[in-house]
C-alpha atoms as a PDB file:
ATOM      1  CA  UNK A   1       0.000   0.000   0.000  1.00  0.00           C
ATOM      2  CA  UNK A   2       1.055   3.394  -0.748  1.00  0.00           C
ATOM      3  CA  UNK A   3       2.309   5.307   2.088  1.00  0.00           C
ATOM      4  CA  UNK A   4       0.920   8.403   0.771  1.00  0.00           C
ATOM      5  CA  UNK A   5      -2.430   7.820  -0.389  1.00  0.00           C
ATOM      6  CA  UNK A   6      -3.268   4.283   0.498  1.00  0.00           C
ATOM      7  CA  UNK A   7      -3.561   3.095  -2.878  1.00  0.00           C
ATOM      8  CA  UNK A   8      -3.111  -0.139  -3.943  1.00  0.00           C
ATOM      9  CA  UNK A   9      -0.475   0.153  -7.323  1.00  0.00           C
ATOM     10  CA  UNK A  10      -1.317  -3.467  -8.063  1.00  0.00           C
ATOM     11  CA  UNK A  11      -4.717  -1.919  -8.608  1.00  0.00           C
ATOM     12  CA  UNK A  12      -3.248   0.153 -11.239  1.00  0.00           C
ATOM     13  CA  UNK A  13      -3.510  -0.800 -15.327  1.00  0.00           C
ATOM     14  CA  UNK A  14      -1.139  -3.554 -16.344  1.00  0.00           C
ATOM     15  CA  UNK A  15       1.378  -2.791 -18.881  1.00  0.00           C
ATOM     16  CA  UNK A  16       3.115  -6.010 -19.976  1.00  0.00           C
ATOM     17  CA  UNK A  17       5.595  -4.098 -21.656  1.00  0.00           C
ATOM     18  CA  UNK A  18       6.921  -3.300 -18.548  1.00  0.00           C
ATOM     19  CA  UNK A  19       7.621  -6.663 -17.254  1.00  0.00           C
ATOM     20  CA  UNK A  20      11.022  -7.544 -16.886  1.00  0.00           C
ATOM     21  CA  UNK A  21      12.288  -4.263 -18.068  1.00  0.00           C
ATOM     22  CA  UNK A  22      14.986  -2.244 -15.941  1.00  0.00           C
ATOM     23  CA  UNK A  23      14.325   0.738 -14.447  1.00  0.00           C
ATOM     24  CA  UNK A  24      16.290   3.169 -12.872  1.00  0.00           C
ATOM     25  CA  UNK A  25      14.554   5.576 -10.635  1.00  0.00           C
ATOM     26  CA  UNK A  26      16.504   8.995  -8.890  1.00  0.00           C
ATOM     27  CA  UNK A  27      15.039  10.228  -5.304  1.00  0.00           C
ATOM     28  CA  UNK A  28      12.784   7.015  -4.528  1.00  0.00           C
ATOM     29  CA  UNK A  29      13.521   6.333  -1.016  1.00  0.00           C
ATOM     30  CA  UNK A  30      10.100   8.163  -0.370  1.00  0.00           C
ATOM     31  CA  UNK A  31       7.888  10.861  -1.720  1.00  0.00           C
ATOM     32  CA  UNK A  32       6.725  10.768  -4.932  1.00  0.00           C
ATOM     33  CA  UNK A  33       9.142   8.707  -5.600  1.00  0.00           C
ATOM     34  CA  UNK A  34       9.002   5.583  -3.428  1.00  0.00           C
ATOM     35  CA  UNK A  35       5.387   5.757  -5.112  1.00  0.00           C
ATOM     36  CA  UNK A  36       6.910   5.850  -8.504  1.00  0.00           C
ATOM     37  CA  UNK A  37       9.483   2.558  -7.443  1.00  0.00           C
ATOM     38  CA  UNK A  38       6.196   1.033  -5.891  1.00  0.00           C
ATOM     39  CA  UNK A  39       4.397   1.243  -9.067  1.00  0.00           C
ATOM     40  CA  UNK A  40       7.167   0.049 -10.900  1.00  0.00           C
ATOM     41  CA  UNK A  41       7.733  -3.418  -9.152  1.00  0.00           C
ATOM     42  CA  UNK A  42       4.138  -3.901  -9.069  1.00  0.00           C
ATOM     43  CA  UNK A  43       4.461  -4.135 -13.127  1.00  0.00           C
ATOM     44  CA  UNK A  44       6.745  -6.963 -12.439  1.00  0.00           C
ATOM     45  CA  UNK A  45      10.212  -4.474 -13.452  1.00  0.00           C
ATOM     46  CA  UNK A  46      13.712  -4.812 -12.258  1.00  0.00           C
ATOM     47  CA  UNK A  47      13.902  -1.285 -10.254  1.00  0.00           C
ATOM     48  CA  UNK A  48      16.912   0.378  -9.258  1.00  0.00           C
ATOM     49  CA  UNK A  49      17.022   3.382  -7.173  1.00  0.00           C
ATOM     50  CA  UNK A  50      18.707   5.701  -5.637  1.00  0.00           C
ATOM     51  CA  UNK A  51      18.503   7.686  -2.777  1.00  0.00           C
ATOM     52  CA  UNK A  52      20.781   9.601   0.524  1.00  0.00           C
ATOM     53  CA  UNK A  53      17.901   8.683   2.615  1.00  0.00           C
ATOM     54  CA  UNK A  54      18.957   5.035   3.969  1.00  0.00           C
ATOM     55  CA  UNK A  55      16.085   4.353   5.988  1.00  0.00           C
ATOM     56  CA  UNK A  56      13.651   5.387   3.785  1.00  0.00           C
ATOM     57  CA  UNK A  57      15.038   3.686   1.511  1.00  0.00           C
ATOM     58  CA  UNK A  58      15.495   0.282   3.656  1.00  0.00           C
ATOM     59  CA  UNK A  59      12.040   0.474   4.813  1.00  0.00           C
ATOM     60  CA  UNK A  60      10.561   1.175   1.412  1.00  0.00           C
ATOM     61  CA  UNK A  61      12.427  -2.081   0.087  1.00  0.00           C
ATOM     62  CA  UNK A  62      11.236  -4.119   3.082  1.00  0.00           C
ATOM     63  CA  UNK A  63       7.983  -3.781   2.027  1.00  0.00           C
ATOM     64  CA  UNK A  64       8.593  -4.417  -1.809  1.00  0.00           C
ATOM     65  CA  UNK A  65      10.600  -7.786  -0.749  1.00  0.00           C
ATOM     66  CA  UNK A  66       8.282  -9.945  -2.268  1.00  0.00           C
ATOM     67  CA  UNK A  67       7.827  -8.400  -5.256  1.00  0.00           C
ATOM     68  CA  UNK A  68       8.351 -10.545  -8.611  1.00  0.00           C
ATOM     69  CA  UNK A  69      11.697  -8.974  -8.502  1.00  0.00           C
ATOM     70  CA  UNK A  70      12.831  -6.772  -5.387  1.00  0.00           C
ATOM     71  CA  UNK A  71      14.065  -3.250  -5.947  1.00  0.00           C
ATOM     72  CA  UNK A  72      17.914  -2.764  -5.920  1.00  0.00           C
ATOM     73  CA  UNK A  73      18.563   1.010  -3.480  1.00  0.00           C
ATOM     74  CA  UNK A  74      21.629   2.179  -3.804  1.00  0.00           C
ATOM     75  CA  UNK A  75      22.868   5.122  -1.493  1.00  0.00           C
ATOM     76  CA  UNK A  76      24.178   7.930  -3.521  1.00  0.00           C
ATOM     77  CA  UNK A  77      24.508  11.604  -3.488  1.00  0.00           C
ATOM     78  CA  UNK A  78      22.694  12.771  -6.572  1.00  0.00           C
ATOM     79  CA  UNK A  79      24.525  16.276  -6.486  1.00  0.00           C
ATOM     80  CA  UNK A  80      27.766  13.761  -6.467  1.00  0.00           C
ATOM     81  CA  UNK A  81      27.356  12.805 -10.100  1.00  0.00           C
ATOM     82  CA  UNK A  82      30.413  10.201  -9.870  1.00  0.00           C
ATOM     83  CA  UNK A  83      28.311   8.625  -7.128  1.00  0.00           C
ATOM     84  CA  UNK A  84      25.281   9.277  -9.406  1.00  0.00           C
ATOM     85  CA  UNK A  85      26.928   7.471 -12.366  1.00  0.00           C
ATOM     86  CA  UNK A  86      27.928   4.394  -9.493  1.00  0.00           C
ATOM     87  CA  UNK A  87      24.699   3.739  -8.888  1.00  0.00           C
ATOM     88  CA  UNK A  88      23.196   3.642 -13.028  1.00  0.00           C
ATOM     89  CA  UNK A  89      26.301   0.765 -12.817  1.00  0.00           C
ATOM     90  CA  UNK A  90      25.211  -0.921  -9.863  1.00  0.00           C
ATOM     91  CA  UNK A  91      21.564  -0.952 -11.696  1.00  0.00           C
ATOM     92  CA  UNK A  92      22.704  -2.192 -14.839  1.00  0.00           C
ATOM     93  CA  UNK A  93      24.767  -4.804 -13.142  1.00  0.00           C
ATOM     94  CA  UNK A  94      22.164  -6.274 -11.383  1.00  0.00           C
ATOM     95  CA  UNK A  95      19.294  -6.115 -13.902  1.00  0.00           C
ATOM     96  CA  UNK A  96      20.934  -5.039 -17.589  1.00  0.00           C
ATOM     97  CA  UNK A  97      20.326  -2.371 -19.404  1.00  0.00           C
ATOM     98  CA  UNK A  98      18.281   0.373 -18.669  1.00  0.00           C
ATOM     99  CA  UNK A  99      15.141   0.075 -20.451  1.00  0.00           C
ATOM    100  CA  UNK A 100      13.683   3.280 -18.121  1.00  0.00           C
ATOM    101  CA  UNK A 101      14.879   6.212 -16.752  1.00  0.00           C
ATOM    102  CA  UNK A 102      12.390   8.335 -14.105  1.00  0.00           C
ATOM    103  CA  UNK A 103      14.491  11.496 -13.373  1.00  0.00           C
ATOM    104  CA  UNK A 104      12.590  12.360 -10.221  1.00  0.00           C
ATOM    105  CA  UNK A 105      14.802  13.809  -7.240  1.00  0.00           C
ATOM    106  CA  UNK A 106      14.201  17.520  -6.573  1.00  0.00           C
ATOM    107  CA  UNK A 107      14.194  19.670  -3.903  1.00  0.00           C
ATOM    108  CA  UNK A 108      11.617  22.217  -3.362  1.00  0.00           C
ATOM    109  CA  UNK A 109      13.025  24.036  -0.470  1.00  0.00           C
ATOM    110  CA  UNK A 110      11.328  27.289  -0.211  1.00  0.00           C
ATOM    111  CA  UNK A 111      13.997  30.358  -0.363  1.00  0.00           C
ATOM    112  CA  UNK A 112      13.515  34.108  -0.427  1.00  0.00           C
ATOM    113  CA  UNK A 113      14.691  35.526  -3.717  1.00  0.00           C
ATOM    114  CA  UNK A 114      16.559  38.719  -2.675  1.00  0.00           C
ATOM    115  CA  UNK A 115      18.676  36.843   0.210  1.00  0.00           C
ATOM    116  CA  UNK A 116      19.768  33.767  -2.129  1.00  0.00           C
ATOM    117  CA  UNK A 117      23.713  33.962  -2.424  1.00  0.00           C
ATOM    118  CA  UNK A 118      25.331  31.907  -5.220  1.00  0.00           C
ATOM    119  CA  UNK A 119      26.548  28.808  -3.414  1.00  0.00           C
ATOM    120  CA  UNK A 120      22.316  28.487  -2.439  1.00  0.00           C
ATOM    121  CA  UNK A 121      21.232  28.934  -5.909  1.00  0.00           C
ATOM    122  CA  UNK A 122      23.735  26.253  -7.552  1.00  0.00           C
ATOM    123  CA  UNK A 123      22.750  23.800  -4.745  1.00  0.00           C
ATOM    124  CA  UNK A 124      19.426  23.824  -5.645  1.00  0.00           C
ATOM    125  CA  UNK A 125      20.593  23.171  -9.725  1.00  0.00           C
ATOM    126  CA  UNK A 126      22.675  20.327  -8.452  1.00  0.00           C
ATOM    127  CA  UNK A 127      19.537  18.779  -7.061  1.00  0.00           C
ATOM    128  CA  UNK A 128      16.896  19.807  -9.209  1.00  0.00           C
ATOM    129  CA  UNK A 129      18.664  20.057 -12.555  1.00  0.00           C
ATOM    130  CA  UNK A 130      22.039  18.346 -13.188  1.00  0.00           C
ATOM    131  CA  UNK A 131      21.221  15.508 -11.796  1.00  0.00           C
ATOM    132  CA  UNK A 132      18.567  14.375 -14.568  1.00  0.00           C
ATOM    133  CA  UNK A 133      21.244  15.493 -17.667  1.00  0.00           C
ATOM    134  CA  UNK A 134      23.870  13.092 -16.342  1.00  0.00           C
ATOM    135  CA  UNK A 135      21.540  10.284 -15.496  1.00  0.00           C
ATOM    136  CA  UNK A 136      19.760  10.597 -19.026  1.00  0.00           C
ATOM    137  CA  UNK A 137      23.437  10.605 -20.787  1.00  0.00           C
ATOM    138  CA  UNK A 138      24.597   7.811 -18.410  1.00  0.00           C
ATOM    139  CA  UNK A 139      21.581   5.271 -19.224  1.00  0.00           C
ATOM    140  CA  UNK A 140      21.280   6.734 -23.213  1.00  0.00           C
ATOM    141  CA  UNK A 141      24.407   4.065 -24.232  1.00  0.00           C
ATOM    142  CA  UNK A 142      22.051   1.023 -22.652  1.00  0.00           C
ATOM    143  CA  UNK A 143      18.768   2.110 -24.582  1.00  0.00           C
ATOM    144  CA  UNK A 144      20.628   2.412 -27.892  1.00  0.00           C
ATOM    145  CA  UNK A 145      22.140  -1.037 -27.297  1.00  0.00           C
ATOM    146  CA  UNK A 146      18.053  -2.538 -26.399  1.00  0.00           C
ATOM    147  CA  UNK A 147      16.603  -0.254 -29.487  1.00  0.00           C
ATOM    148  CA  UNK A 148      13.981   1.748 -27.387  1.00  0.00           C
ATOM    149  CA  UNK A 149      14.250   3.391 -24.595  1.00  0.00           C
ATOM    150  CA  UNK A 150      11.936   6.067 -22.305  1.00  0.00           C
ATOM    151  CA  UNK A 151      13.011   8.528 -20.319  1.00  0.00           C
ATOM    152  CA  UNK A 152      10.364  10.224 -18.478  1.00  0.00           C
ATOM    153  CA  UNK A 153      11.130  13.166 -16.270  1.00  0.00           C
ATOM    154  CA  UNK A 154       9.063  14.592 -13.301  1.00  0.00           C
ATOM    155  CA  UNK A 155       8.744  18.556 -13.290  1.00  0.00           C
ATOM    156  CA  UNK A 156       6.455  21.073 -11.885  1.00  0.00           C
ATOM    157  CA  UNK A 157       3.730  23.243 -12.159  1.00  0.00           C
ATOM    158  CA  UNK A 158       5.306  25.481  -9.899  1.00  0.00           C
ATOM    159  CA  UNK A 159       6.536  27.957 -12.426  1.00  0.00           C
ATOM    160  CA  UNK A 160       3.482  27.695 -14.606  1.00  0.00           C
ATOM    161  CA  UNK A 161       1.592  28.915 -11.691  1.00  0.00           C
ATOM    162  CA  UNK A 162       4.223  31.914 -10.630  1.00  0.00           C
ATOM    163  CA  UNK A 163       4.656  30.255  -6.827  1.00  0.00           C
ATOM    164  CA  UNK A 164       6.364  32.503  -4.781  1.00  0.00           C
ATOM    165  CA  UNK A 165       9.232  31.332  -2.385  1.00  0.00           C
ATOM    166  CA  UNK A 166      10.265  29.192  -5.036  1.00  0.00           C
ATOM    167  CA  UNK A 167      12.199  31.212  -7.767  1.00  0.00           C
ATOM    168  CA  UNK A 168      15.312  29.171  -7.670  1.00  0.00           C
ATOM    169  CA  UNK A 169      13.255  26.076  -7.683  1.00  0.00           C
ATOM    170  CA  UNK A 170      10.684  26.861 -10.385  1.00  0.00           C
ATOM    171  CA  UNK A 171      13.685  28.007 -12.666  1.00  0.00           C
ATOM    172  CA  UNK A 172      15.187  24.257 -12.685  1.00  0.00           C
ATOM    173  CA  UNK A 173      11.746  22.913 -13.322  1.00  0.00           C
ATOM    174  CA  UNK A 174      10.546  25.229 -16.155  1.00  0.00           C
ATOM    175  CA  UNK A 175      14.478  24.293 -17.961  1.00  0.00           C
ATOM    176  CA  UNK A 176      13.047  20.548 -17.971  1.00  0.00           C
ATOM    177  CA  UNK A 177      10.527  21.272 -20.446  1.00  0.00           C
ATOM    178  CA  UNK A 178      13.730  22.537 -22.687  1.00  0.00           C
ATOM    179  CA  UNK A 179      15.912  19.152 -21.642  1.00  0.00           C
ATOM    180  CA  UNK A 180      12.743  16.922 -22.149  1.00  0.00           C
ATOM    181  CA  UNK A 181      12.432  18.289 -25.649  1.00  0.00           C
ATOM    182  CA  UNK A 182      15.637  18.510 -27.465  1.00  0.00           C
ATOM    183  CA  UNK A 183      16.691  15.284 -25.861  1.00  0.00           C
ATOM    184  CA  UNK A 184      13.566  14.117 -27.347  1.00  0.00           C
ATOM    185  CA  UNK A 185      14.880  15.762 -30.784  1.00  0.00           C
ATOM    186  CA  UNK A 186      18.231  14.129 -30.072  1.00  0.00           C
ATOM    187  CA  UNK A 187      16.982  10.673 -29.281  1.00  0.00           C
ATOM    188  CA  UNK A 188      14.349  10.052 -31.258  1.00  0.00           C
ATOM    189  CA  UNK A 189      16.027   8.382 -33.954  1.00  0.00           C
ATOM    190  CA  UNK A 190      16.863   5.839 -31.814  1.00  0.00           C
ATOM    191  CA  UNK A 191      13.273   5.116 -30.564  1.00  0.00           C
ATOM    192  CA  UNK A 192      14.111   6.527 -26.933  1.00  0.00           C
ATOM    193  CA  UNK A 193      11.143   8.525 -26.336  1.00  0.00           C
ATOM    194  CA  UNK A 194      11.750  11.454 -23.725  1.00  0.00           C
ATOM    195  CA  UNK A 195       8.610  12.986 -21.740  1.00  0.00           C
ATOM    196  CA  UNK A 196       7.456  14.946 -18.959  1.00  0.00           C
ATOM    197  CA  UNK A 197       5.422  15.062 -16.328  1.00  0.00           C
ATOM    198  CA  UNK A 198       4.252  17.778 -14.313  1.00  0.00           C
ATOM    199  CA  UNK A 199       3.120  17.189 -11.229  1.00  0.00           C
ATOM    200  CA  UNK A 200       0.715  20.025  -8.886  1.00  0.00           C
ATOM    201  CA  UNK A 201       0.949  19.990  -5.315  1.00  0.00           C
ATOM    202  CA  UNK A 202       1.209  16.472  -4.507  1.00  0.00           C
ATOM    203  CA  UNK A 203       0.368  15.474  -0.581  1.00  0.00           C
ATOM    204  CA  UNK A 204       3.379  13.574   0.386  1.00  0.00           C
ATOM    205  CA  UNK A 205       4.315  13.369   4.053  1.00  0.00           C
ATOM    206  CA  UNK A 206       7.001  15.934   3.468  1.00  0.00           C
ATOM    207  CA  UNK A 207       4.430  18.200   1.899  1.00  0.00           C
ATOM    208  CA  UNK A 208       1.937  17.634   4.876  1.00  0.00           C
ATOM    209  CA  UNK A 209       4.729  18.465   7.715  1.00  0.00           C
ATOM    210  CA  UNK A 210       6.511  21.146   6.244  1.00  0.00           C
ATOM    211  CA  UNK A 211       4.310  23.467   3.760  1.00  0.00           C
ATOM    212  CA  UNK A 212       0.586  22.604   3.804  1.00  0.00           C
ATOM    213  CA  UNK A 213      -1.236  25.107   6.311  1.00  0.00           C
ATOM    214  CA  UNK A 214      -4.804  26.394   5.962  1.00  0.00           C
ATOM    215  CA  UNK A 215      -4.348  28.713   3.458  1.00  0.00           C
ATOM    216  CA  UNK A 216      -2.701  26.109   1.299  1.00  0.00           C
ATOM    217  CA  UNK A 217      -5.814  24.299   2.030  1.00  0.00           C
ATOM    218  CA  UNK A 218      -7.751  26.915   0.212  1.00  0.00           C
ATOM    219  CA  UNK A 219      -5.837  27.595  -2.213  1.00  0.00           C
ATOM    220  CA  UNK A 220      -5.877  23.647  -3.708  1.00  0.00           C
ATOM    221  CA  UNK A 221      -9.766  23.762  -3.111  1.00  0.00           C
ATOM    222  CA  UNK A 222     -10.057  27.303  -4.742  1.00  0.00           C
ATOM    223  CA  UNK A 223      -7.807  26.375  -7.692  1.00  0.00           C
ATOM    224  CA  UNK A 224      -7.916  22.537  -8.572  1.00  0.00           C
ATOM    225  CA  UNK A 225     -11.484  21.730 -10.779  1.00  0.00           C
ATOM    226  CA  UNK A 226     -11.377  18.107  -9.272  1.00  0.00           C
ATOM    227  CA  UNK A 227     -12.031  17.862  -6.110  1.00  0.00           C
ATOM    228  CA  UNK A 228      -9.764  15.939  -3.788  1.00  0.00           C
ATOM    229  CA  UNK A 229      -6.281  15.942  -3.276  1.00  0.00           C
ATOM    230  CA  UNK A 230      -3.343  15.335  -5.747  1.00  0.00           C
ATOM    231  CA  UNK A 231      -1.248  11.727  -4.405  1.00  0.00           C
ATOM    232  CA  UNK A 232       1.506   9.932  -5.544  1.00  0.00           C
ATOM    233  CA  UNK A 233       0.137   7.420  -7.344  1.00  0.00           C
ATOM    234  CA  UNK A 234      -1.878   9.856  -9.517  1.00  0.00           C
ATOM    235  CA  UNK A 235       2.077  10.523 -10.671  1.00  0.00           C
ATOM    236  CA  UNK A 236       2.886   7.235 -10.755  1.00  0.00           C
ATOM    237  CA  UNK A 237      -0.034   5.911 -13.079  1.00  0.00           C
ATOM    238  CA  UNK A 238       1.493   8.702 -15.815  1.00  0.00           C
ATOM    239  CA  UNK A 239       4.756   7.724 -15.127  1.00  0.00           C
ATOM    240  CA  UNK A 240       3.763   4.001 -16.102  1.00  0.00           C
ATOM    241  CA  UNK A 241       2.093   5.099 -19.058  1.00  0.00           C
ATOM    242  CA  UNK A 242       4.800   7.239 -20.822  1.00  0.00           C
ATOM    243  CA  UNK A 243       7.212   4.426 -19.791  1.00  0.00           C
ATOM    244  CA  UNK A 244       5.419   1.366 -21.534  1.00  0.00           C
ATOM    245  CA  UNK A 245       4.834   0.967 -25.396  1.00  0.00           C
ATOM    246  CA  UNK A 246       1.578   1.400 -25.214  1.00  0.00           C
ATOM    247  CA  UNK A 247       2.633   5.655 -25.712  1.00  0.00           C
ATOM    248  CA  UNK A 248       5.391   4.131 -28.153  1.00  0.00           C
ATOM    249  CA  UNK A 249       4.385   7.007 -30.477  1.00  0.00           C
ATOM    250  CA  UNK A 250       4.238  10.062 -27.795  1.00  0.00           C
ATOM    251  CA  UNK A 251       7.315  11.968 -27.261  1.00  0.00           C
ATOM    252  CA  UNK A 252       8.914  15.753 -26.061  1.00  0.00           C
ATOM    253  CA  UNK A 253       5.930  16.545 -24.022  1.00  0.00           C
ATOM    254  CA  UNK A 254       4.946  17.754 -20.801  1.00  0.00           C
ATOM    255  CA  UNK A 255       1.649  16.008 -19.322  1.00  0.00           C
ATOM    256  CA  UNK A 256      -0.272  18.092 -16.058  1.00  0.00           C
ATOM    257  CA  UNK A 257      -1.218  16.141 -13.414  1.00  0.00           C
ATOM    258  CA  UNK A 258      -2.476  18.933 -10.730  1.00  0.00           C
ATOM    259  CA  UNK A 259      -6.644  18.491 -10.893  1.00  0.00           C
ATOM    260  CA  UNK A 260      -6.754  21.121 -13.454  1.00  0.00           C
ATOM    261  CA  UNK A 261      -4.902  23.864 -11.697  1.00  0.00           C
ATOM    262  CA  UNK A 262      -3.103  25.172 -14.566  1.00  0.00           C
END
């Protein structure tokens, strides 16, 4: 069961393209992303992730131990891309080739604009920027070698709504949308299809403690046409799509997953 939202991913739509296929997965110790890992193994895929957090990370693959085959964590500094690159090898090792690649890790620490020095603002692009160019050209040499590959990476809405606090932030998700597309360009003759998908405010348990007050309570029932709240899995279900064949013909876009906020 999902940790955030208490959905079931096995209750998901089967994609048996997905079985057996190796997937690599940045920032899924918990989140969004231990949804995304979840979601993956439930398809019956060989998941590899990575992740600083080593107890999420243990606990999320204690639960996911009997899956058809368990997920591989490896602990890794994404903002480290040498230990970045170690664990793409310690994926392929253990499953082959990437097949998948879910750039997901970010950071959305909220920052004020006119106090942000320059060591601040290229933390925040090591986390929520670099990161998915060097995992995209690490797993690119094992999706040429399979002849297809996806790449699927998780933005924000953030910028498309003008959020404040989150300048920095909002800047390394909007320059997705220009990775996601000439990678797509780039790639395409080699049938690795590159996507996007763009999350709204997603209640994870790190959303709930740290940034969701009353008045963000409003604002999601003032601004989202469907009512409810946003959860990982709703990510996760995209995700699955724009990773199987069955969107073997959809490429370079951006998909909205926020209840019709934007």
């Amino acid at each position: 069961m999902s940790e955030t939202n208490g959905t079931d991913p096995a209750l998901a739509a089967r994609y048996p393209s997905l079985q057996d296929v190796t997937v690599f997965v940045t920032g899924g110790a918990t989140g969004i992303g231990a949804d995304i890992v979840r979601a993956f193994a439930a398809q019956g895929a060989k998941v590899g992730f990575v992740d600083i957090d080593v107890a999420g990370a243990q606990a999320l693959a204690a639960r996911l131990a009997g899956a058809r085959t368990p997920p591989l964590f490896t602990r890794g500094d994404v903002t480290n891309i040498d230990e970045l690159r170690a664990a793409v090898d310690a994926t392929r090792a253990a499953f082959g080739d990437i097949g998948v690649l879910v750039n997901n890790v970010a950071d959305d620490l909220r920052h004020d604009f006119t106090a942000m020095d320059v060591a601040q603002f290229d933390a925040t692009v090591a986390v929520n920027l670099r990161p998915a160019f060097f995992a995209a050209q690490a797993v690119v040499p094992d999706m040429k070698r399979r002849g297809q590959g996806a790449i699927v990476n998780i933005g924000s809405t953030s910028w498309l709504t003008k959020s404040a606090r989150l300048s920095a932030y909002a800047t390394c998700k909007s320059a997705m949308t220009g990775l996601t597309r000439t990678l797509a360009h780039e790639l395409g003759r080699d049938r690795i299809r590159v996507n996007q998908v763009l999350p709204g405010w997603v209640m994870t348990d790190k959303q709930r403690r740290l940034w969701v007050d009353a008045e963000g309570e409003q604002a999601m029932d003032r601004n989202q046409l469907l009512p409810g709240r946003l959860q990982g899995q709703d990510i996760a279900n995209m995700v699955l799509f724009l990773a199987s064949d069955d969107s073997r013909m959809i490429t370079a876009q951006g998909v909205l997953v926020d209840a019709g906020w934007v």
